[in-house]
Protein backbone atom coordinates (compact mmCIF):
# COMPACT_ATOMS: atom_id res chain seq x y z
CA UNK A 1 1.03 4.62 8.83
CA UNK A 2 0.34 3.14 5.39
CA UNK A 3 -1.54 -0.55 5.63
CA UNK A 4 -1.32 -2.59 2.64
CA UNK A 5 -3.14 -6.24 2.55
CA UNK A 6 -1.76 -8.79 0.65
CA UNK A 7 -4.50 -10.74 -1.18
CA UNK A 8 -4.43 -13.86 -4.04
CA UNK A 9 -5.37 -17.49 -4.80
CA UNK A 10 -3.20 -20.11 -2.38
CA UNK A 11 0.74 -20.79 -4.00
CA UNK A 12 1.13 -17.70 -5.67
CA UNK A 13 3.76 -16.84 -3.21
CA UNK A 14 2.07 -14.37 -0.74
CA UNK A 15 3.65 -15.82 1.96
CA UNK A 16 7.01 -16.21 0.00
CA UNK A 17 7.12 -12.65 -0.59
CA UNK A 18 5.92 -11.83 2.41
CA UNK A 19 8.73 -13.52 3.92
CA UNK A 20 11.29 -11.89 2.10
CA UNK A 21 9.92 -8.38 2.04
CA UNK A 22 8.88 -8.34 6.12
CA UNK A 23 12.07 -8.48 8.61
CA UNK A 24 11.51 -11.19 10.97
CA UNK A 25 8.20 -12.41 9.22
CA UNK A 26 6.99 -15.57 10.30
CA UNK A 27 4.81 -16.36 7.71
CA UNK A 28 5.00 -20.19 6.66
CA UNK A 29 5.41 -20.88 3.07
CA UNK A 30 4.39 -23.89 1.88
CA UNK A 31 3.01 -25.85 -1.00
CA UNK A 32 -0.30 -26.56 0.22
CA UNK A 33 -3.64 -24.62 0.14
CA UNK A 34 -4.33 -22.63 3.50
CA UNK A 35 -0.92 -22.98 5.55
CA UNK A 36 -1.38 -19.72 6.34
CA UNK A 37 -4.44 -18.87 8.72
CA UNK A 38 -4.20 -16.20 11.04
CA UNK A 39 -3.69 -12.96 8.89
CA UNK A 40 0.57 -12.76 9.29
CA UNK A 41 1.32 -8.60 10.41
CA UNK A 42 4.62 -7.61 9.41
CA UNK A 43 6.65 -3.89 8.88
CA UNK A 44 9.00 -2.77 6.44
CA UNK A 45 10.88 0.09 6.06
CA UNK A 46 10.22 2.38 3.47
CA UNK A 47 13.49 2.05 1.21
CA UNK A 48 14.53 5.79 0.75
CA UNK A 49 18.44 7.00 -0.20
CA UNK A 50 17.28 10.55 0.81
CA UNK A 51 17.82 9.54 4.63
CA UNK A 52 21.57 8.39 4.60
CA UNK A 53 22.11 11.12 2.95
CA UNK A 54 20.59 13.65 5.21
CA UNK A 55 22.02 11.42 7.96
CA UNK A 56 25.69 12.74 6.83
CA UNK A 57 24.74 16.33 6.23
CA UNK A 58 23.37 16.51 10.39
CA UNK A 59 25.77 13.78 11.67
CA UNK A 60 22.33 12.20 12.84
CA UNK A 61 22.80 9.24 15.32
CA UNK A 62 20.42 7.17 14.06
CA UNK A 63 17.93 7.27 10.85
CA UNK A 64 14.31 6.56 11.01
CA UNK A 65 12.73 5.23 7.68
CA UNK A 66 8.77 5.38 7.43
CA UNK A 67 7.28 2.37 7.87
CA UNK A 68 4.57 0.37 5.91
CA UNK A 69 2.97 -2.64 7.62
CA UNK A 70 1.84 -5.73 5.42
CA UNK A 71 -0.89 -7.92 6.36
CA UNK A 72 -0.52 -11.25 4.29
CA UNK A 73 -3.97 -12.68 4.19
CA UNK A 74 -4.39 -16.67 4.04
CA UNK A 75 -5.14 -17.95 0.42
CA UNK A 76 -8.53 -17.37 -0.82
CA UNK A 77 -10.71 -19.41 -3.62
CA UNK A 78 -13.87 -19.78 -5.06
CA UNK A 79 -16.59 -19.41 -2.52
CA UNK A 80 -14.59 -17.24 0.04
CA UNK A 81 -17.11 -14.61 0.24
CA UNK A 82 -19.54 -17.64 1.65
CA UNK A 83 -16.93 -19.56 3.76
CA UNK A 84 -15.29 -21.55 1.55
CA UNK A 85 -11.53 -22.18 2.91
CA UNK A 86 -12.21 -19.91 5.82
CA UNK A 87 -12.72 -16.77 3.20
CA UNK A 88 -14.96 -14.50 5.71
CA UNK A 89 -12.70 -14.85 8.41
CA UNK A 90 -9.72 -13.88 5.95
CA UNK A 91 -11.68 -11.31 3.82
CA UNK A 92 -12.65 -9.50 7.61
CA UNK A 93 -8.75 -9.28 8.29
CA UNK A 94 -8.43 -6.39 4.89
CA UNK A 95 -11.31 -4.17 5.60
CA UNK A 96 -9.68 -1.73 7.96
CA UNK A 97 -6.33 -1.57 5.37
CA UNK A 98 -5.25 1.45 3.06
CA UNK A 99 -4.74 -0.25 0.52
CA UNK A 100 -4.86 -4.07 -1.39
CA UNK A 101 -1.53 -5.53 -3.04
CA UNK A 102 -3.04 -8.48 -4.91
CA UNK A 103 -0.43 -11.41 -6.01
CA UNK A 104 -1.34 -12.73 -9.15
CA UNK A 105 0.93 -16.14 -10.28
CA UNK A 106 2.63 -15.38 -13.60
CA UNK A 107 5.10 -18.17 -13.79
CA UNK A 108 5.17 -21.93 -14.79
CA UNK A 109 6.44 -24.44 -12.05
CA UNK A 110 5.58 -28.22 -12.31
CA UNK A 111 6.73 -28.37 -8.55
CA UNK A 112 4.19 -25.69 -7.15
CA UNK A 113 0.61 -26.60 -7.15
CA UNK A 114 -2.14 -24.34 -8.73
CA UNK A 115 -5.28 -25.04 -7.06
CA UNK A 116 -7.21 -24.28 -10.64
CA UNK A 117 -4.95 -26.84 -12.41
CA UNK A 118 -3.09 -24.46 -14.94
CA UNK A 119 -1.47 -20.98 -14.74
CA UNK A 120 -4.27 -18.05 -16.21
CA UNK A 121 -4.15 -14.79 -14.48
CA UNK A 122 -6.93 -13.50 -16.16
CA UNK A 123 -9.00 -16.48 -14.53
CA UNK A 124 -7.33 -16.11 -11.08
CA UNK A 125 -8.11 -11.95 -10.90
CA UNK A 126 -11.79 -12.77 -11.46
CA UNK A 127 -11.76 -15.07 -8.78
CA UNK A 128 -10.77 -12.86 -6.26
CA UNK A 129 -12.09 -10.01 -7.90
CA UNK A 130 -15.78 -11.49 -7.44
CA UNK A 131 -15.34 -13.07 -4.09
CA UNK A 132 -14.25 -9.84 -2.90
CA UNK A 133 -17.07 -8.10 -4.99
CA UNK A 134 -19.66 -10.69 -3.28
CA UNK A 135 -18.41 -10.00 0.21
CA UNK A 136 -18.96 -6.34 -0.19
CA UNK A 137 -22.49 -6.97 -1.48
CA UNK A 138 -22.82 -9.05 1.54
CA UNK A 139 -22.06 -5.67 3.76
CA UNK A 140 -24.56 -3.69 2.00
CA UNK A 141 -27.58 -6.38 2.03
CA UNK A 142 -26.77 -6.49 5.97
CA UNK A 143 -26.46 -2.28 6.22
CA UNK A 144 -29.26 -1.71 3.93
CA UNK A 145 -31.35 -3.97 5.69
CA UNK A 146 -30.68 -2.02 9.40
CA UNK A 147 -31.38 1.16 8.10
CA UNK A 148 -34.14 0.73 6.32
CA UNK A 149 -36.33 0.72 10.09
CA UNK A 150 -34.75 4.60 10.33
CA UNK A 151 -35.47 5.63 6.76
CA UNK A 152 -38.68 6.22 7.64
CA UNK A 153 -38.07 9.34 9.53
CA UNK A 154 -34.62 10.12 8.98
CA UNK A 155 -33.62 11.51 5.56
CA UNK A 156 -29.88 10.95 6.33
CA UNK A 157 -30.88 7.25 6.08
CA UNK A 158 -33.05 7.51 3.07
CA UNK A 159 -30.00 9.08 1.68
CA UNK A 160 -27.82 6.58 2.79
CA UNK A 161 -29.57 3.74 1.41
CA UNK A 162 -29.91 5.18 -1.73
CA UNK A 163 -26.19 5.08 -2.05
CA UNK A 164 -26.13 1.43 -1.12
CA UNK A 165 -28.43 0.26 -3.26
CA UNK A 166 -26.41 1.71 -6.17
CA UNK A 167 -23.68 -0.02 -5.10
CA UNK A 168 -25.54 -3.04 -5.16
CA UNK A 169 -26.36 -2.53 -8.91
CA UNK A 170 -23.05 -1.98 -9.53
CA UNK A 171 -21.83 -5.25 -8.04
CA UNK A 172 -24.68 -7.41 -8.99
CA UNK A 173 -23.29 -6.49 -12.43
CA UNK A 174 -19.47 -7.35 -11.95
CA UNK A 175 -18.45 -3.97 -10.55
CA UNK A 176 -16.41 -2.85 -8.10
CA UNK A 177 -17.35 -0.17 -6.11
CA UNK A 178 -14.51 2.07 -7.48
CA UNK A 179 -15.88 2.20 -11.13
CA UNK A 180 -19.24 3.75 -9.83
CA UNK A 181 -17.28 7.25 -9.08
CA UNK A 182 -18.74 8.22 -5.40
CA UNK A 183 -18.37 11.75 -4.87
CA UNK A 184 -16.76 12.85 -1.38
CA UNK A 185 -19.88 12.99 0.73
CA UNK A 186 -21.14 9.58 -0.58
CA UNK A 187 -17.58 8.36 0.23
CA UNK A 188 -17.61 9.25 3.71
CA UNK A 189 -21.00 7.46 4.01
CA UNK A 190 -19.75 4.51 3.15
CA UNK A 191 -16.45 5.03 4.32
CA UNK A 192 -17.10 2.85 7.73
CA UNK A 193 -18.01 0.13 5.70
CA UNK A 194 -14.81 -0.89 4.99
CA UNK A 195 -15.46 -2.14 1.08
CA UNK A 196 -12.50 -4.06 -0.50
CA UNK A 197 -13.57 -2.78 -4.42
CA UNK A 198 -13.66 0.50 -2.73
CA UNK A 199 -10.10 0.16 -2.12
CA UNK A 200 -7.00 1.40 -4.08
CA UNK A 201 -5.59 -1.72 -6.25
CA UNK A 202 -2.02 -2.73 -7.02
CA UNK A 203 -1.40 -5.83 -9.23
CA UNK A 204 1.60 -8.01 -7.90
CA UNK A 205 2.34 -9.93 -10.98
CA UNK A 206 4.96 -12.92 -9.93
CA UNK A 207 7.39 -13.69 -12.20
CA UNK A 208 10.24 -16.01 -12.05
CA UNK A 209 13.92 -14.84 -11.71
CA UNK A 210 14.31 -15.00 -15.92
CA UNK A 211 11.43 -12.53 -16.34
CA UNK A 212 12.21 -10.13 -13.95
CA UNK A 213 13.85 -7.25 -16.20
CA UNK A 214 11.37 -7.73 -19.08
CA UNK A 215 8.04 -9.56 -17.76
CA UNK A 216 6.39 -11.99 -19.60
CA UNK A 217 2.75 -13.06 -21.49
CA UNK A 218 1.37 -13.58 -18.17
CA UNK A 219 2.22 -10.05 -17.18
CA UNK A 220 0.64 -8.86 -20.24
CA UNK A 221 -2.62 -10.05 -19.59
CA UNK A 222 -2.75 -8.55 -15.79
CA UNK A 223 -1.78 -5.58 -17.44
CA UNK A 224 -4.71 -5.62 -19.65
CA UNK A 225 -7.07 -6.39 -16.92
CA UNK A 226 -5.39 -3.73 -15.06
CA UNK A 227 -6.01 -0.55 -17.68
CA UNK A 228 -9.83 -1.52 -17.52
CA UNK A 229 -9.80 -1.13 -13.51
CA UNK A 230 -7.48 1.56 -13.79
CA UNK A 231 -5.44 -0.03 -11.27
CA UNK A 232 -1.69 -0.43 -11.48
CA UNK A 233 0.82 -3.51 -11.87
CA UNK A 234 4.19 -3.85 -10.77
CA UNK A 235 6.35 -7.16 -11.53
CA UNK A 236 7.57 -9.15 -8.12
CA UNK A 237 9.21 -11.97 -8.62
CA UNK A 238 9.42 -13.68 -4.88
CA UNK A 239 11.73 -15.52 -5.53
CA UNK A 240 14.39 -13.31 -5.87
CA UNK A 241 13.14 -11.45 -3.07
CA UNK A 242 13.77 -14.67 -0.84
CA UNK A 243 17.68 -14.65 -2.66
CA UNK A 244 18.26 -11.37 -1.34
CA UNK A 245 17.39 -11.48 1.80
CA UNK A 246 20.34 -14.34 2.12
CA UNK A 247 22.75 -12.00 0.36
CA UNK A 248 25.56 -9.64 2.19
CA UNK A 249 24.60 -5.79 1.38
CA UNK A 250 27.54 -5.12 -0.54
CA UNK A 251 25.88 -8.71 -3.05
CA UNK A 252 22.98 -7.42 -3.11
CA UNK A 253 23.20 -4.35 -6.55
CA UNK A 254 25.53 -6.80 -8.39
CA UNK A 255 22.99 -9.59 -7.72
CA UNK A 256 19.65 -7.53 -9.23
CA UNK A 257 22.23 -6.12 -11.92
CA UNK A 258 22.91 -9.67 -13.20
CA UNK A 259 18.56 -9.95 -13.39
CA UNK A 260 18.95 -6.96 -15.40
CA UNK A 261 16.69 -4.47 -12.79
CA UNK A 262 18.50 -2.01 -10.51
CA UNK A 263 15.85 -3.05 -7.78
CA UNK A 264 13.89 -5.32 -6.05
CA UNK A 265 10.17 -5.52 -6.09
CA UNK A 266 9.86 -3.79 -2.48
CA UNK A 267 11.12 -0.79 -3.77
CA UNK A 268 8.87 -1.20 -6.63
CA UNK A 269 6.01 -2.55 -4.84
CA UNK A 270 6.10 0.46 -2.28
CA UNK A 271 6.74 3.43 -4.73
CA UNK A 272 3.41 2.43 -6.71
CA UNK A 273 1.91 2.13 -3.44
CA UNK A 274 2.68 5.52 -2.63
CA UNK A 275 2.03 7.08 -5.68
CA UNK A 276 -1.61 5.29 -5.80
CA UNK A 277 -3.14 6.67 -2.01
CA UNK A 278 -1.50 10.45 -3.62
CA UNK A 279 1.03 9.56 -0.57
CA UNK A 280 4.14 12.18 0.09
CA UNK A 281 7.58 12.27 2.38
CA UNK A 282 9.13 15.01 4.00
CA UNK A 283 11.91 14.92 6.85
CA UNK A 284 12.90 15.88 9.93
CA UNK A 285 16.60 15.99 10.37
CA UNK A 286 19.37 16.77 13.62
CA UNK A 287 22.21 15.65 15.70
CA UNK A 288 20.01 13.41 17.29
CA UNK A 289 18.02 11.25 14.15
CA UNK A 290 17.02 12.05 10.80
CA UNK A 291 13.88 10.60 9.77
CA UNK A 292 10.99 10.18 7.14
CA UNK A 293 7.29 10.60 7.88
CA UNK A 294 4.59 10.22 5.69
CA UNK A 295 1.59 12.37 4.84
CA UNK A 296 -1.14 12.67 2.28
CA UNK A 297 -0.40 15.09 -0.59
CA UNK A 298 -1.87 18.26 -0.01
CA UNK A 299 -1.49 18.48 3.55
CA UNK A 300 -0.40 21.91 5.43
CA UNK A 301 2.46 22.45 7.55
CA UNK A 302 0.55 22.04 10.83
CA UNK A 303 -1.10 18.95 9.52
CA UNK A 304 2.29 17.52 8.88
CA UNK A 305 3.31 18.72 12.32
CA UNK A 306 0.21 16.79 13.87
CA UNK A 307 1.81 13.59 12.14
CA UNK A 308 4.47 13.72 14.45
CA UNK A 309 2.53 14.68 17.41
CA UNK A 310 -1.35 16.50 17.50
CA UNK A 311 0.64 18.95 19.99
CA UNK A 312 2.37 20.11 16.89
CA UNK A 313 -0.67 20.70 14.95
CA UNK A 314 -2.60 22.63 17.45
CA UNK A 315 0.66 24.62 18.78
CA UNK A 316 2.07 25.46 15.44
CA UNK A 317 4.04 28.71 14.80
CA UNK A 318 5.38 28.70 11.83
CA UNK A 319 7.57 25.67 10.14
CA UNK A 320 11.46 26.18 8.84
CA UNK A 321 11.36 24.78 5.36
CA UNK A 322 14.41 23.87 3.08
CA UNK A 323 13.93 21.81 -0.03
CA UNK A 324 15.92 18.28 -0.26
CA UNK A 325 17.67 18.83 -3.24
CA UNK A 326 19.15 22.61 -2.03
CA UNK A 327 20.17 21.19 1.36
CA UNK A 328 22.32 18.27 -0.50
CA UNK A 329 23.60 21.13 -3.39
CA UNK A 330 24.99 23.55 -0.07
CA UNK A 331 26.28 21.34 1.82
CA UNK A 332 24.64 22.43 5.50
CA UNK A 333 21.65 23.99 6.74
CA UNK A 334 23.97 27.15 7.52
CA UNK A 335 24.99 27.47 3.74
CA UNK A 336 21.77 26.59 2.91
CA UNK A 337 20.70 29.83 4.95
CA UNK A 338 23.02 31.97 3.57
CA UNK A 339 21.75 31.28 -0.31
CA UNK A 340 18.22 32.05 1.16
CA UNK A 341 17.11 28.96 0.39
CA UNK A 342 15.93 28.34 4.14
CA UNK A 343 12.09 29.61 4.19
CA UNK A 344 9.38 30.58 7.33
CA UNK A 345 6.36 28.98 6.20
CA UNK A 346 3.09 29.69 7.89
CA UNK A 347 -0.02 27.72 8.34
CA UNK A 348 -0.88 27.91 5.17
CA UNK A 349 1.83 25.99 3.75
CA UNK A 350 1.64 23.21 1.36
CA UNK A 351 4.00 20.57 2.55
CA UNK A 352 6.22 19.26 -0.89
CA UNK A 353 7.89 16.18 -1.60
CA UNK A 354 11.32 15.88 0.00
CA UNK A 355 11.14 18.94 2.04
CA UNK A 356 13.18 18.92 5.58
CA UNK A 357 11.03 20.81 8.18
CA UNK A 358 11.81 21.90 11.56
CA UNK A 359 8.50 22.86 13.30
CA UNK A 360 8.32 25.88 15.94
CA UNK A 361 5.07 25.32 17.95
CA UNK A 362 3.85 26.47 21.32
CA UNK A 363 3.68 23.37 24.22
């Protein structure tokens, strides 16, 4: 399961969004610095139009969407990375997720307090950016320091601390730890660290309800910020996410259509997402449920099996494959059969986007 943390200066509306994006979140929003201090865990359904649609063609029961779980972190400032407002505690609560969505204020509001005195993204991403950076730095000083004792006979450790220490270059000049380009062994090194700049980056620029459809100069200037990290932005505004979670359903298209978008920032927020860990979804679909489950691009067909259940993996056969769009175009597996379009894959199979499986595997 996906795990995105939710990370940004205090009254940028984490917890607002949070709120409105996390059924049954009980995150408190509230114009104050730190209301939020235990890290708030919430799932959301990955919004997908494949599964209703699938749903008809097997008269399914019920549908299963995949899930990603937020984890909205209390309101960091200056100083986190040494205590300040709590920030170790909070900074400790990100290193085991996928991913970090980081809110970045983009909108004037005399009523909503900004702890630096004036709206700047630019000013708020270094902020977090460093205290983040400085944390990390703070991991390797401490790892660097244990393993130093078994670098004298172990070569694995000399090894090891060689990649730390240029890390700690890298960070002692501004850095993150994704701009120094670890290859796949020095990845998995590091890999139990748990690094924030290691992780992927997606820029949650907050916009009010007017700049929605087009974004504004604040978005700009995260964007900017963004193409240097080669990280990606996507404009929120959480205050319209709050609105819809008020409206009926049926409100809810003519509502974002009047905004000028045909969808919310969820949908938004959690395609980029996707698309930034190289994430894919395929289906499983019958009388009983049809539902999405999702893997890492690349995977084969008993890997995608072991998703569901490591039985699957290790009993694999062979995997009945039909692509999404040919199953919708015929109407029924059965048609879908009959134009040959209905494939026995083998282990060797590259699971593709939007493909409906049924596995055959050995108990």
């Amino acid at each position: 399961m996906l795990r995105a943390g939710i990370v940004g200066l205090p009254n940028v509306g984490k917890s607002t969004l949070f709120n409105a994006v996390v059924a049954n979140a009980k995150a408190e929003a509230a114009n104050f610095p730190f209301c939020t201090i235990e890290p708030n865990v919430g799932m959301v359904s990955v919004p997908d139009d494949r599964l209703d649609v699938l749903a008809k063609i097997a008269t399914s029961v019920q549908t299963i969407p995949a899930r990603v779980e937020f984890v909205d972190i209390a309101g960091l400032v200056k100083g986190a990375s040494q205590g300040e407002g709590l920030g170790n505690q909070f900074l400790s609560h990100i290193r085991e997720v996928d991913a970090i969505v980081h809110v970045v204020r983009c909108f004037e509001n005399d009523d909503i307090i900004h702890v630096a005195g004036s709206v700047d993204p630019v000013r708020d991403i270094e902020i977090i950016n460093l205290e983040l950076g400085l944390s990390d730095l703070f991991q390797i000083e401490k790892r660097i320091e244990r393993t130093r004792k078994l670098a004298r006979t172990s070569k694995d450790a000399q090894s090891e601390i060689e990649i730390l220490e240029k890390l700690a270059v890298a960070l002692n000049e501004g850095k993150s730890v994704r701009q120094v380009g670890l290859n796949a062994e020095e990845s998995e090194i590091i890999k139990g660290l748990g690094l924030l700049t290691n992780k992927p980056i997606i820029y949650a620029a907050n916009v009010s309800e007017e700049d929605l459809a087009t974004g504004n100069d604040f978005v700009e200037k995260v964007r900017a910020v963004a193409a240097v990290e080669n990280a990606q932005v996507v404009i929120v505004s959480a205050q319209v996410e709050a609105e819809l979670v008020e409206l009926p359903e049926a409100d809810k298209a003519d509502f974002l259509e009047s905004l000028g978008v045909k969808e919310g920032g969820l949908k938004s927020l959690i395609r980029a997402t996707y698309t930034l860990l190289g994430l894919r979804t395929y289906f499983t679909c019958g009388p009983k449920e049809t539902r999405a489950w999702t893997i890492n691009a690349g995977m084969s067909a008993p890997q995608a099996a072991g998703v569901i259940h490591s039985d699957f993996e290790r009993g694999f056969i062979r995997a009945e494959t039909v692509a999404y769009h040919d199953l919708v175009t015929h109407g029924s597996m059965s048609a879908a059969k009959e134009k040959g379009l209905v494939r026995s894959e083998g282990k060797e199979y590259i699971v593709q986007e939007g493909d409906v499986l049924l596995f055959r595997f050995n108990v």
